[in-house]
Protein backbone atom coordinates (compact mmCIF):
# COMPACT_ATOMS: atom_id res chain seq x y z
CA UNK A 1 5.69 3.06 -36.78
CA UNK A 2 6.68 3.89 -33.37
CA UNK A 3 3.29 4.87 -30.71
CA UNK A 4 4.13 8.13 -29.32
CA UNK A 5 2.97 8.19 -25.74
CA UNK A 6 2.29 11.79 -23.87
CA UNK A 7 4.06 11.57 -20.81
CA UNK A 8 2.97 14.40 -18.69
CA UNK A 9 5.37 17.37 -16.94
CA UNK A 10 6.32 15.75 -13.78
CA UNK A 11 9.49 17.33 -13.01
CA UNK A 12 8.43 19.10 -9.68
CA UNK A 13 7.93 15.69 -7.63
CA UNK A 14 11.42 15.13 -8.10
CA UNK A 15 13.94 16.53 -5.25
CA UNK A 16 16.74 17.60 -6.98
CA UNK A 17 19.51 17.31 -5.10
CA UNK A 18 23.03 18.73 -4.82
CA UNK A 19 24.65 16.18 -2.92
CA UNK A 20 26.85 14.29 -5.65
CA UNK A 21 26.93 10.78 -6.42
CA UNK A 22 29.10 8.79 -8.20
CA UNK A 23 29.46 5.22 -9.25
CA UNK A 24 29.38 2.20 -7.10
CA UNK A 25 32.60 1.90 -5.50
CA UNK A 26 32.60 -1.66 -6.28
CA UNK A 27 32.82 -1.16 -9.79
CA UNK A 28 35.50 1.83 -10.38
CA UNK A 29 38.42 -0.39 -10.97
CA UNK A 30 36.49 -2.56 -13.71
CA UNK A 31 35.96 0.32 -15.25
CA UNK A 32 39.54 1.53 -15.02
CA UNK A 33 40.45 -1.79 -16.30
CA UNK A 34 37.85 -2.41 -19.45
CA UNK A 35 35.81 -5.10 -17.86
CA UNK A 36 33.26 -2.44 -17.93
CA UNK A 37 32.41 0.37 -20.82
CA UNK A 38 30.23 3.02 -19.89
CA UNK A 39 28.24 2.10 -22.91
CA UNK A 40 27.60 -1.10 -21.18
CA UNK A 41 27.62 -0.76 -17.49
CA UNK A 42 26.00 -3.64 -15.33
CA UNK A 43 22.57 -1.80 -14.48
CA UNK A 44 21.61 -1.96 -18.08
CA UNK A 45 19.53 -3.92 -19.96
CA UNK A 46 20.43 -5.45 -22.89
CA UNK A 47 16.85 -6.17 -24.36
CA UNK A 48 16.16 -3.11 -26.41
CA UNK A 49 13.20 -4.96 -28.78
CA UNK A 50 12.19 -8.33 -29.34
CA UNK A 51 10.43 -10.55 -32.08
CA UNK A 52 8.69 -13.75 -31.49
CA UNK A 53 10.64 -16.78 -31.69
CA UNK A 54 10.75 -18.15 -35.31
CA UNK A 55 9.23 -21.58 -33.85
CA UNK A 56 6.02 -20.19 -32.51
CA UNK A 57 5.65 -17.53 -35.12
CA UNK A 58 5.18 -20.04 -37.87
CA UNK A 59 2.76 -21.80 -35.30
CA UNK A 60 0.93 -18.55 -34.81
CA UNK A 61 0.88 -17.92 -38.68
CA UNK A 62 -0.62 -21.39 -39.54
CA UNK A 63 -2.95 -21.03 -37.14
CA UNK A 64 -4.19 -17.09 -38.42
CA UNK A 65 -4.04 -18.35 -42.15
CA UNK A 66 -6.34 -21.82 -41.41
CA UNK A 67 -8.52 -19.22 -39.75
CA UNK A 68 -9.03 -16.37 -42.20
CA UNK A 69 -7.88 -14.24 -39.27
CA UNK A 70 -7.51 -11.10 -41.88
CA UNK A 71 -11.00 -10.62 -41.20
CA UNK A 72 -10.77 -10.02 -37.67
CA UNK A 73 -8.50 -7.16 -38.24
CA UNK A 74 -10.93 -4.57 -37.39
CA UNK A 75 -12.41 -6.04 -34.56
CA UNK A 76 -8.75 -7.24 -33.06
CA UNK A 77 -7.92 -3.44 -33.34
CA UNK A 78 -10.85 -2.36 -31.14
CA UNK A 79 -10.07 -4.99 -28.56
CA UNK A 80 -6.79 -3.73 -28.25
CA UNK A 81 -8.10 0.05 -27.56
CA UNK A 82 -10.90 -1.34 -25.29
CA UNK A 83 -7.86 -3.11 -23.64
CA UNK A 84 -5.62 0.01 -22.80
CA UNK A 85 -8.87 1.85 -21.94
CA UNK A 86 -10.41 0.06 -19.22
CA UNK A 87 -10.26 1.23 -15.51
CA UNK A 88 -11.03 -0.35 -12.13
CA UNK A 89 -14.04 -2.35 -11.50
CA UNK A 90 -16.26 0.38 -9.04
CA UNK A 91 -15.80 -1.04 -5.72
CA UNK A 92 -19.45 -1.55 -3.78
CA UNK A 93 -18.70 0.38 -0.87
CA UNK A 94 -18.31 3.60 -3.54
CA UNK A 95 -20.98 2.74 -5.37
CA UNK A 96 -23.70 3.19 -2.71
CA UNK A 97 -21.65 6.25 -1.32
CA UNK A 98 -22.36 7.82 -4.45
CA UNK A 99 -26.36 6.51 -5.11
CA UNK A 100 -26.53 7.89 -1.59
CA UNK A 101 -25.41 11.15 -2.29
CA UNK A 102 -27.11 11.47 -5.36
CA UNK A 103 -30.20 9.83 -3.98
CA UNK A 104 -29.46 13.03 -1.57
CA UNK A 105 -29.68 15.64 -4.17
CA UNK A 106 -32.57 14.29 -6.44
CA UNK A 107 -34.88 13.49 -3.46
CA UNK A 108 -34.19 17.22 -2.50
CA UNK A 109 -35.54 18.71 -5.84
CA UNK A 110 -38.21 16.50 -6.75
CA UNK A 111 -39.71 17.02 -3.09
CA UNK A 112 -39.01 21.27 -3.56
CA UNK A 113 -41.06 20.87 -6.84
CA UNK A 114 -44.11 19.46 -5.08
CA UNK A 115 -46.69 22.36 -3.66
CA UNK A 116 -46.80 21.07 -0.20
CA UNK A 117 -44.93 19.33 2.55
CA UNK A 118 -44.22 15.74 2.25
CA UNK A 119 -46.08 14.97 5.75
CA UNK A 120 -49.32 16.64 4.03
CA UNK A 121 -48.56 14.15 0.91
CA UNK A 122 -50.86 10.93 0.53
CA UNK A 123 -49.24 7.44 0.05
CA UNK A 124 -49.77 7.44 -3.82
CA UNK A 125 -48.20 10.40 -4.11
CA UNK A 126 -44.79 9.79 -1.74
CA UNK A 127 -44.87 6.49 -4.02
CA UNK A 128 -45.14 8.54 -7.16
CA UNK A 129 -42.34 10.87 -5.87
CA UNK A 130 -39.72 7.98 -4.96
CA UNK A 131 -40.75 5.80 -8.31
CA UNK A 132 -39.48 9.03 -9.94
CA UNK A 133 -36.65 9.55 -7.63
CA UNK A 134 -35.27 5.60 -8.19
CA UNK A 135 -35.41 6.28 -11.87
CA UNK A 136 -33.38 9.47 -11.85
CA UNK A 137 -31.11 8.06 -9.30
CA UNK A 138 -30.49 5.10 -11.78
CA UNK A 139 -30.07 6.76 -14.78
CA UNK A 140 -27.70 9.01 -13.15
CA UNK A 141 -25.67 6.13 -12.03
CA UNK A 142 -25.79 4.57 -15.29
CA UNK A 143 -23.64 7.90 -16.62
CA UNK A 144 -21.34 8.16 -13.92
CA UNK A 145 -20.38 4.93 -12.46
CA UNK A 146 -18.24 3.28 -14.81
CA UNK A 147 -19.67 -0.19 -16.23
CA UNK A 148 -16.99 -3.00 -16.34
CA UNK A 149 -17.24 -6.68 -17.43
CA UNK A 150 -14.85 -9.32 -17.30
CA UNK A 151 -14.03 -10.46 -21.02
CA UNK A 152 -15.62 -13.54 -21.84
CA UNK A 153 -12.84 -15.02 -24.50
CA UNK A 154 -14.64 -17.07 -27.15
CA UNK A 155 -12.60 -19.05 -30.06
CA UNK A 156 -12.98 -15.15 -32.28
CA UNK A 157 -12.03 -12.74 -29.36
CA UNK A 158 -8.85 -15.47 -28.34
CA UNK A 159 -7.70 -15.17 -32.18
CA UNK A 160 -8.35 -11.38 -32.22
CA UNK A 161 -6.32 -11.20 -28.56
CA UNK A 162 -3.20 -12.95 -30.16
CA UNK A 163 -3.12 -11.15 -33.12
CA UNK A 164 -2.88 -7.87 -31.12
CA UNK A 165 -1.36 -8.88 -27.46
CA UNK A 166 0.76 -11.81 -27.98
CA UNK A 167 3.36 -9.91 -29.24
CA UNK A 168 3.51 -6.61 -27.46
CA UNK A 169 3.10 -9.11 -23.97
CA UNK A 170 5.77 -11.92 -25.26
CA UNK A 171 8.18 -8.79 -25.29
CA UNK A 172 7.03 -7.19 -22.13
CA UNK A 173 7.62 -10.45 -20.31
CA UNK A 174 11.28 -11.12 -22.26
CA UNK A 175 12.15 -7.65 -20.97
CA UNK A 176 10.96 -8.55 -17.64
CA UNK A 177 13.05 -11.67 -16.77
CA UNK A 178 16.05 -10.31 -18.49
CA UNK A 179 16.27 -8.63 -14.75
CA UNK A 180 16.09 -12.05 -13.50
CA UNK A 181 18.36 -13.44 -15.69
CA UNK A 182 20.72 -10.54 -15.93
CA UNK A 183 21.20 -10.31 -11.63
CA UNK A 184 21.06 -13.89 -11.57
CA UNK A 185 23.06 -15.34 -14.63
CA UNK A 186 23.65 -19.08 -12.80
CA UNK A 187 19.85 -19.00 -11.64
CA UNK A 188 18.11 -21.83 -12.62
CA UNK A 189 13.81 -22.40 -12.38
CA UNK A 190 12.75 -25.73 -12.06
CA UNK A 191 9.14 -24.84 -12.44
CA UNK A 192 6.56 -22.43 -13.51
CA UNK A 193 3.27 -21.18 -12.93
CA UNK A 194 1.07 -19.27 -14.95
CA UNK A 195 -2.00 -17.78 -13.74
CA UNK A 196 -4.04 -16.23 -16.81
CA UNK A 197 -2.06 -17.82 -19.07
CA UNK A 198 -4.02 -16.92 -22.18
CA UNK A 199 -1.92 -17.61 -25.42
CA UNK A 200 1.49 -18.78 -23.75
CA UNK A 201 3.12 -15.63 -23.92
CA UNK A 202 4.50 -16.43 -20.23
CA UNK A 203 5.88 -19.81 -21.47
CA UNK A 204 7.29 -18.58 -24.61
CA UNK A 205 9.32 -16.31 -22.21
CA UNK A 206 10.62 -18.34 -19.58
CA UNK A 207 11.77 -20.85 -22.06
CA UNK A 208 13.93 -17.97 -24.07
CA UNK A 209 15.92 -18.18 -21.05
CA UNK A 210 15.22 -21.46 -19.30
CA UNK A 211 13.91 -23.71 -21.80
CA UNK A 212 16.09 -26.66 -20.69
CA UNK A 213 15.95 -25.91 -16.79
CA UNK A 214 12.35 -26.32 -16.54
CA UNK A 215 10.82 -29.50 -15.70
CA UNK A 216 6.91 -28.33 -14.91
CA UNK A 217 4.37 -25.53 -16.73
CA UNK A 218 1.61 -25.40 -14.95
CA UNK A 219 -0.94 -22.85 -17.01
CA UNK A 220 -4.15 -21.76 -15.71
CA UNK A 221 -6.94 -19.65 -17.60
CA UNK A 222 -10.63 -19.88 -17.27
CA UNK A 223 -10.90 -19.54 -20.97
CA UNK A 224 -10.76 -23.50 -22.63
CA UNK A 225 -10.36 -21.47 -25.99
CA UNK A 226 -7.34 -19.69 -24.83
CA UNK A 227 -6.05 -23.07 -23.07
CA UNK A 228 -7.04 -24.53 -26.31
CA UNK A 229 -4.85 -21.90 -28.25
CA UNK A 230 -1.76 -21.84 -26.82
CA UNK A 231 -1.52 -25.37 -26.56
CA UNK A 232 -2.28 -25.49 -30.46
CA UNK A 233 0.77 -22.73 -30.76
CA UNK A 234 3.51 -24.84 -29.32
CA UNK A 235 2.49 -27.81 -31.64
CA UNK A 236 2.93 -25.55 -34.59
CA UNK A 237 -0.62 -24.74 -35.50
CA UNK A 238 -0.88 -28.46 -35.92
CA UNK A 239 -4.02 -30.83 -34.37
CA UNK A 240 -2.79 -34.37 -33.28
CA UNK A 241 1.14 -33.37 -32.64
CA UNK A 242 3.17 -33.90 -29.79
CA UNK A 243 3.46 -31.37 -27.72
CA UNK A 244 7.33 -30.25 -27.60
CA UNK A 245 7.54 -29.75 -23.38
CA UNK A 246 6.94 -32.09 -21.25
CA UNK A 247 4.96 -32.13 -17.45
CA UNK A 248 3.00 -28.86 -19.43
CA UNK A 249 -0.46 -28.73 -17.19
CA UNK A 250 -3.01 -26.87 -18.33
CA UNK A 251 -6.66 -25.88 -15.76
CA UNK A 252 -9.51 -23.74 -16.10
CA UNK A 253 -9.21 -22.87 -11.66
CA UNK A 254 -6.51 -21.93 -9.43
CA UNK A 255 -5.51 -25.38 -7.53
CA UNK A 256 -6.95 -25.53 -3.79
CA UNK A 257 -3.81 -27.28 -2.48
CA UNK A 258 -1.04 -25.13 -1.47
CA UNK A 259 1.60 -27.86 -1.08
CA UNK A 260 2.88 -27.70 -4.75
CA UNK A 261 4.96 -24.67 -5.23
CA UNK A 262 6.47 -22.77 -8.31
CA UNK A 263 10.08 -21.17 -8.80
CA UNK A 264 8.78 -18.67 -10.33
CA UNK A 265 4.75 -17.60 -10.42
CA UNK A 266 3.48 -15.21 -12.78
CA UNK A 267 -0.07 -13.32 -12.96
CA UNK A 268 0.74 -11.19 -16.44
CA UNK A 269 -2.44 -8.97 -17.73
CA UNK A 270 -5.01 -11.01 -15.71
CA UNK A 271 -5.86 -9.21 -12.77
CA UNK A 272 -8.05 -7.15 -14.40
CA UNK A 273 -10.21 -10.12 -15.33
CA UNK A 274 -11.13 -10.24 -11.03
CA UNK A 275 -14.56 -8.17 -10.13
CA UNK A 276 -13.38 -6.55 -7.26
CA UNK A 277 -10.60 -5.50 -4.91
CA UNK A 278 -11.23 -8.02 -2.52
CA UNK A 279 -10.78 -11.24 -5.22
CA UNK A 280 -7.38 -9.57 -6.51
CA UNK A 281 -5.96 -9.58 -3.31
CA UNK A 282 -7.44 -12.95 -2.27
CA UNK A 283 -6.27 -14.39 -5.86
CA UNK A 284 -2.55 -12.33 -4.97
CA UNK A 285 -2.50 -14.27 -1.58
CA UNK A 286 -2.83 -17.70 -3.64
CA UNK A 287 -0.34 -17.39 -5.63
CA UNK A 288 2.25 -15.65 -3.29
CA UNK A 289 1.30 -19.12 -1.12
CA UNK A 290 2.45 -20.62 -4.37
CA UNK A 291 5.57 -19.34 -5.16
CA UNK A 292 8.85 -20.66 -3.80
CA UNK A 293 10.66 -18.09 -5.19
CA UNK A 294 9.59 -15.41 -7.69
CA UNK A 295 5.76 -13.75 -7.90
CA UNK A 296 6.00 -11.62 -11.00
CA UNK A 297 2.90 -9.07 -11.31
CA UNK A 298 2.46 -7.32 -14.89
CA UNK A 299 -0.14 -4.87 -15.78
CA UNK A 300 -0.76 -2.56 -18.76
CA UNK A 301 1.31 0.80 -17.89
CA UNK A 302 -1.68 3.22 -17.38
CA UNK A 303 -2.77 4.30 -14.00
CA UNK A 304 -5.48 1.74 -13.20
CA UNK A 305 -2.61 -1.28 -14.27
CA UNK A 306 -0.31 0.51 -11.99
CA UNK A 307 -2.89 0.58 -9.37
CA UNK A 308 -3.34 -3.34 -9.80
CA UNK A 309 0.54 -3.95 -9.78
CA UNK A 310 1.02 -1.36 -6.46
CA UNK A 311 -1.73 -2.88 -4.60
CA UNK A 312 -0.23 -6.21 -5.07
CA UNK A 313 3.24 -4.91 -3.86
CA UNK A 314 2.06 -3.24 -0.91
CA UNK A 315 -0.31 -6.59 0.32
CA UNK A 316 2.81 -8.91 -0.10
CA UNK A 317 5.40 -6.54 1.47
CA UNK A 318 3.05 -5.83 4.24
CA UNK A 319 2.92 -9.67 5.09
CA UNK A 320 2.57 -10.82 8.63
CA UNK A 321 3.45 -14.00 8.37
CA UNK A 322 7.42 -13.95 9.08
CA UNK A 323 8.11 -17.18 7.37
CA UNK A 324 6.41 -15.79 3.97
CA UNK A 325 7.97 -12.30 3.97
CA UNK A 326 9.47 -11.05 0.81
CA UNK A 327 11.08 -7.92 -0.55
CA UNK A 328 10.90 -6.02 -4.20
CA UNK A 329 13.55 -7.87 -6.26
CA UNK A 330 12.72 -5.30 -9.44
CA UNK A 331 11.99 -2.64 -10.57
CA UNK A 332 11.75 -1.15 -7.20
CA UNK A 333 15.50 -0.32 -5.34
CA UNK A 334 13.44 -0.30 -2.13
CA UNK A 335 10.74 -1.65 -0.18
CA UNK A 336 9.24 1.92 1.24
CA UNK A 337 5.91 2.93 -0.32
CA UNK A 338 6.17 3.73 -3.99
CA UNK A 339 6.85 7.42 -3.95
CA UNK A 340 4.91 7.89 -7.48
CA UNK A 341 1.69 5.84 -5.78
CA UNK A 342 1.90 8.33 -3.22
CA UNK A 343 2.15 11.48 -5.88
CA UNK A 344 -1.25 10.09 -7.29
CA UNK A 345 -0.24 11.63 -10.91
CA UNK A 346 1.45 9.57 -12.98
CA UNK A 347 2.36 5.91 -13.19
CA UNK A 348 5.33 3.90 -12.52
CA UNK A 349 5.48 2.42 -15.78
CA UNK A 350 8.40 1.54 -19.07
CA UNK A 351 8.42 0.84 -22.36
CA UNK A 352 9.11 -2.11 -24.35
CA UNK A 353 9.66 -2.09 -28.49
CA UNK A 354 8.46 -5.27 -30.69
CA UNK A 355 8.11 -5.89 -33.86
CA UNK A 356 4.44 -6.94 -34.96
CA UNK A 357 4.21 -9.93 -36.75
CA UNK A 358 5.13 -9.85 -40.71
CA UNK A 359 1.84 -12.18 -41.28
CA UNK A 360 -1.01 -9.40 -40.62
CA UNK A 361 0.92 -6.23 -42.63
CA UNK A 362 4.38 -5.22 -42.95
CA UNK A 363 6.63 -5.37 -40.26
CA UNK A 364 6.33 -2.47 -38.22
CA UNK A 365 8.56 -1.53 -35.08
CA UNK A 366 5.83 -0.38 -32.13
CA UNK A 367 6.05 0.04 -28.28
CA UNK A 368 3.78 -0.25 -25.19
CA UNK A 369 3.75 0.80 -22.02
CA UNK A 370 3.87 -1.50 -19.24
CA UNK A 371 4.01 -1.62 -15.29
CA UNK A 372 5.23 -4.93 -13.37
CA UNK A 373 6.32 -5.77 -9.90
CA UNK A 374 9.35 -8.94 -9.31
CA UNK A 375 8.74 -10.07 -5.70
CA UNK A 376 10.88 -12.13 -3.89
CA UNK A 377 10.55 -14.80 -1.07
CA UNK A 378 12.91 -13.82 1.89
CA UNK A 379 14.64 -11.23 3.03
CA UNK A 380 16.80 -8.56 0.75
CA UNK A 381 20.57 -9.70 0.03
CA UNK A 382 23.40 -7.42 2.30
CA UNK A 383 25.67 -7.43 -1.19
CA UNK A 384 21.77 -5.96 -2.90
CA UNK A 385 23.46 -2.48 -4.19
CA UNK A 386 20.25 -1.14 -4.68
CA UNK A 387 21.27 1.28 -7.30
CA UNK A 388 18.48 3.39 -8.04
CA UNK A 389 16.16 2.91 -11.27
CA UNK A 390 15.76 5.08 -14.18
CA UNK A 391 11.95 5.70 -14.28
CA UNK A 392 11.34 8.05 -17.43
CA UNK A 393 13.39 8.78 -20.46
CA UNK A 394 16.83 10.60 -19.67
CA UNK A 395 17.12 14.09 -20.81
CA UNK A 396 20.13 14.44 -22.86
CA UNK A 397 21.47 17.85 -23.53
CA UNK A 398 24.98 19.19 -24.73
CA UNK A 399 27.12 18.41 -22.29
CA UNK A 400 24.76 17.48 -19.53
CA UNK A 401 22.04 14.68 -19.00
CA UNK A 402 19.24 14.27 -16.73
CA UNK A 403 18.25 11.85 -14.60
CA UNK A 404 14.72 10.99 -12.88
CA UNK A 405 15.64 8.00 -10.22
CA UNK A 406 13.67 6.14 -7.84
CA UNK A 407 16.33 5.68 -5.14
CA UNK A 408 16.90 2.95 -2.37
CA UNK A 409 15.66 5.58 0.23
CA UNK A 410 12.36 5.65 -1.47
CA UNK A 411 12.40 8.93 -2.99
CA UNK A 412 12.15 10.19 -6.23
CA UNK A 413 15.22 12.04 -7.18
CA UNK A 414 15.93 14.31 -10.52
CA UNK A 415 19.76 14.49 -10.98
CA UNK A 416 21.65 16.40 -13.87
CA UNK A 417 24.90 14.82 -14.88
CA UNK A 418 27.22 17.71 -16.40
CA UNK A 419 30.68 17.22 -17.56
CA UNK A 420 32.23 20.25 -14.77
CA UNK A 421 30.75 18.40 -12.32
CA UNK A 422 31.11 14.30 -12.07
CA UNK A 423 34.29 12.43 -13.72
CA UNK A 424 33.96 10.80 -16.88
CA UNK A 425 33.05 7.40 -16.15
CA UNK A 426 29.90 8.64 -14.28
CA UNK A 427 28.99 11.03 -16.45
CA UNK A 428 29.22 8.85 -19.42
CA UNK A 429 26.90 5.87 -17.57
CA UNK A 430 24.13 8.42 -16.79
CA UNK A 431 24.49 9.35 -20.53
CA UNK A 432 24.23 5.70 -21.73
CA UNK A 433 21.17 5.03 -19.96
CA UNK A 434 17.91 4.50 -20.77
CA UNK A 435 14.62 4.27 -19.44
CA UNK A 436 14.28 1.61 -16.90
CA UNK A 437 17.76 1.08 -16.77
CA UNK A 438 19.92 0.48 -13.02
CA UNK A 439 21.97 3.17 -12.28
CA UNK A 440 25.45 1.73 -10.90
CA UNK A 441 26.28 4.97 -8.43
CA UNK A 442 26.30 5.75 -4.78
């Protein structure tokens, strides 16, 4: 069964538009010739749902079945709601804003209730007073500050986390480098670094595309369990078997030394796992130092994951360091401020469909939402097109279709397609496309 998400009415922060546009100039006569179909245009993507690899689903069965993993059904079903519900650790500097305010109010009233002025009041009693003043301060906090904790991932909650996100993330992160792949079609990674690697769901996708290219995985998650795990998957659920890649590196820290560096860098559902906004920016600045080409940034697609994966787009694009400057490669057409961060409403996020894996139920065809950031090292191409992105669900009516785009200008534009109005070929791209899709027009 297929979530259904409630996407919110978010029409009027879209400029609509009348100036026309039509498709990329560039491409008109390979569409006049075939080499193009509508149906097909170059700005889409071709991953429309994904299953796990045949290989490391019979490794991930073995290792549920040994494990009498049916049991942790239940609780594998409320980590995975805990997981889409959690928000942003409270920062410290709003946390004693608000005790001070409150501490504010309550001192008021509990010093109003007393019969005479606090300069006529003894010691004992101004001690009594703030006693009972810290309490309700506290217990006030307790209810309005919201209590987060890092997960700590034993050998139960890692089985419970792959039963639920290694499949929904292995999808996410196909879907992901497709844009890679699909811009880049002779690129070629040499390496690859994982930070919060968990099960391997980041090296089960790189090597869908460049299984062969890559020479070095280096995997890092503070969980041994997890390290433990994934390394367990790509034997095939089996102790005491050669592990099928070679140079694959697995550590519990982020390396100190900056001089290795990584084609492409990943942080994929991990930055959550950091206390504060200071260590995910700190932990952002590592691994941008890391990469030699690509930092990928993936976060669940509800506000507080979008927050993570805008935060780390804005601290890398803001760079001062000339030689480490970078631009967004995907999903973003521009490098302005993100025009939904700045609407404070809804997210910037997409959807992926998987299919869950046959071994827990029946095979069932679900989605999730996701937000994600591809930075690149360097400046942005001068052939870039920059066509703008699909970023929610095309309406399609009779004989008209709309379109909500985030543009190369950096606004959010909400364009309707009708037959009287734009030539066939346009008209029939903007009616082809999907959420997330590229846009080939001008």
């Amino acid at each position: 069964m297929l979530r259904r998400f409630k996407i919110s009415h978010f029409s009027s922060i879209y400029a609509n538009y009348s100036t026309k546009v039509e498709i990329d100039g560039s491409l008109r006569d390979h569409f006049d010739t075939n080499v193009y179909k509508p149906r097909n245009h170059p700005g889409r993507t071709k991953i429309k749902m994904v299953s796990i690899p045949p290989d490391i689903q019979k490794g991930i069965k073995v290792i549920l079945e040994d494990a009498g993993a049916k049991a942790l059904q239940q609780e594998s079903a409320e980590l995975d709601n805990y997981l889409h519900s959690r928000r942003l650790p409270p920062e410290d500097d709003d946390i004693n804003e608000k005790t001070a305010n409150i501490y504010k109010t309550v001192s008021k009233k509990v010093y109003s209730a007393m019969s005479k002025d606090k300069t006529m009041m003894t010691k004992d009693e101004i001690e009594n007073c703030e006693k009972k003043i810290q309490t309700t301060v506290f217990n006030v906090l307790k209810k309005n500050v919201y209590r987060w904790a890092n997960i700590s991932y034993d050998k139960s909650t890692c089985l419970q986390y792959l039963m639920v996100r290694g499949v929904p993330e292995y999808a996410i992160l196909v879907r992901i480098l497709d844009e890679i792949n699909r811009k880049l079609p002779n690129y070629k990674p040499r390496s690859f670094f994982d930070f919060g690697s968990g099960v391997g769901t980041g090296t089960w996708a790189v090597n869908t595309f460049w299984k062969g290219d890559i020479f070095e995985y280096f995997c890092v998650d503070t969980s041994s369990h997890m390290n433990d795990l994934a390394r367990l998957i790509l034997c095939g659920g089996r102790e005491n078997v050669v592990l099928p890649l070679k140079a694959y590196y697995q550590r519990q820290f982020l390396p100190a030394s900056t001089d290795l560096k990584y084609d492409i860098v990943l942080s994929a559902f991990s930055l959550f796992e950091l206390p504060s906004m200071k260590s995910r920016l700190e932990t952002i600045q590592k691994l941008w130092n890391k990469t030699e080409d690509f930092l990928i940034i993936v976060e669940q697609g509800t506000n507080a994951g979008f927050h993570i994966v805008n935060e780390a787009r804005e601290f890398v694009l803001n760079a001062t360091d000339n030689n480490e400057k970078g631009y967004a490669f995907a999903p973003c057409p521009n490098n302005a401020i993100c025009p939904r961060y700045l609407e404070h409403e809804t997210p910037c996020n997409f959807i992926m469909k998987y299919e869950t894996l046959k071994f827990l139920s029946n095979i069932e065809i679900r989605a999730d939402l996701f937000s994600y950031v591809i930075l690149r090292k360097g400046e942005r191409p001068a052939d870039d097109p920059q066509w703008p992105r699909i970023v929610r669900a095309p309406i399609v009516r009779s004989k008209h279709t709309i379109c909500r785009l985030c543009t190369a200008q950096g606004e959010l534009k909400e364009i309707i397609f009708s037959k009287g109005k734009y030539d066939q070929t346009t008209y029939r791209c903007a009616r082809s496309s999907n959420w997330g899709d590229l846009l080939p027009v001008k």
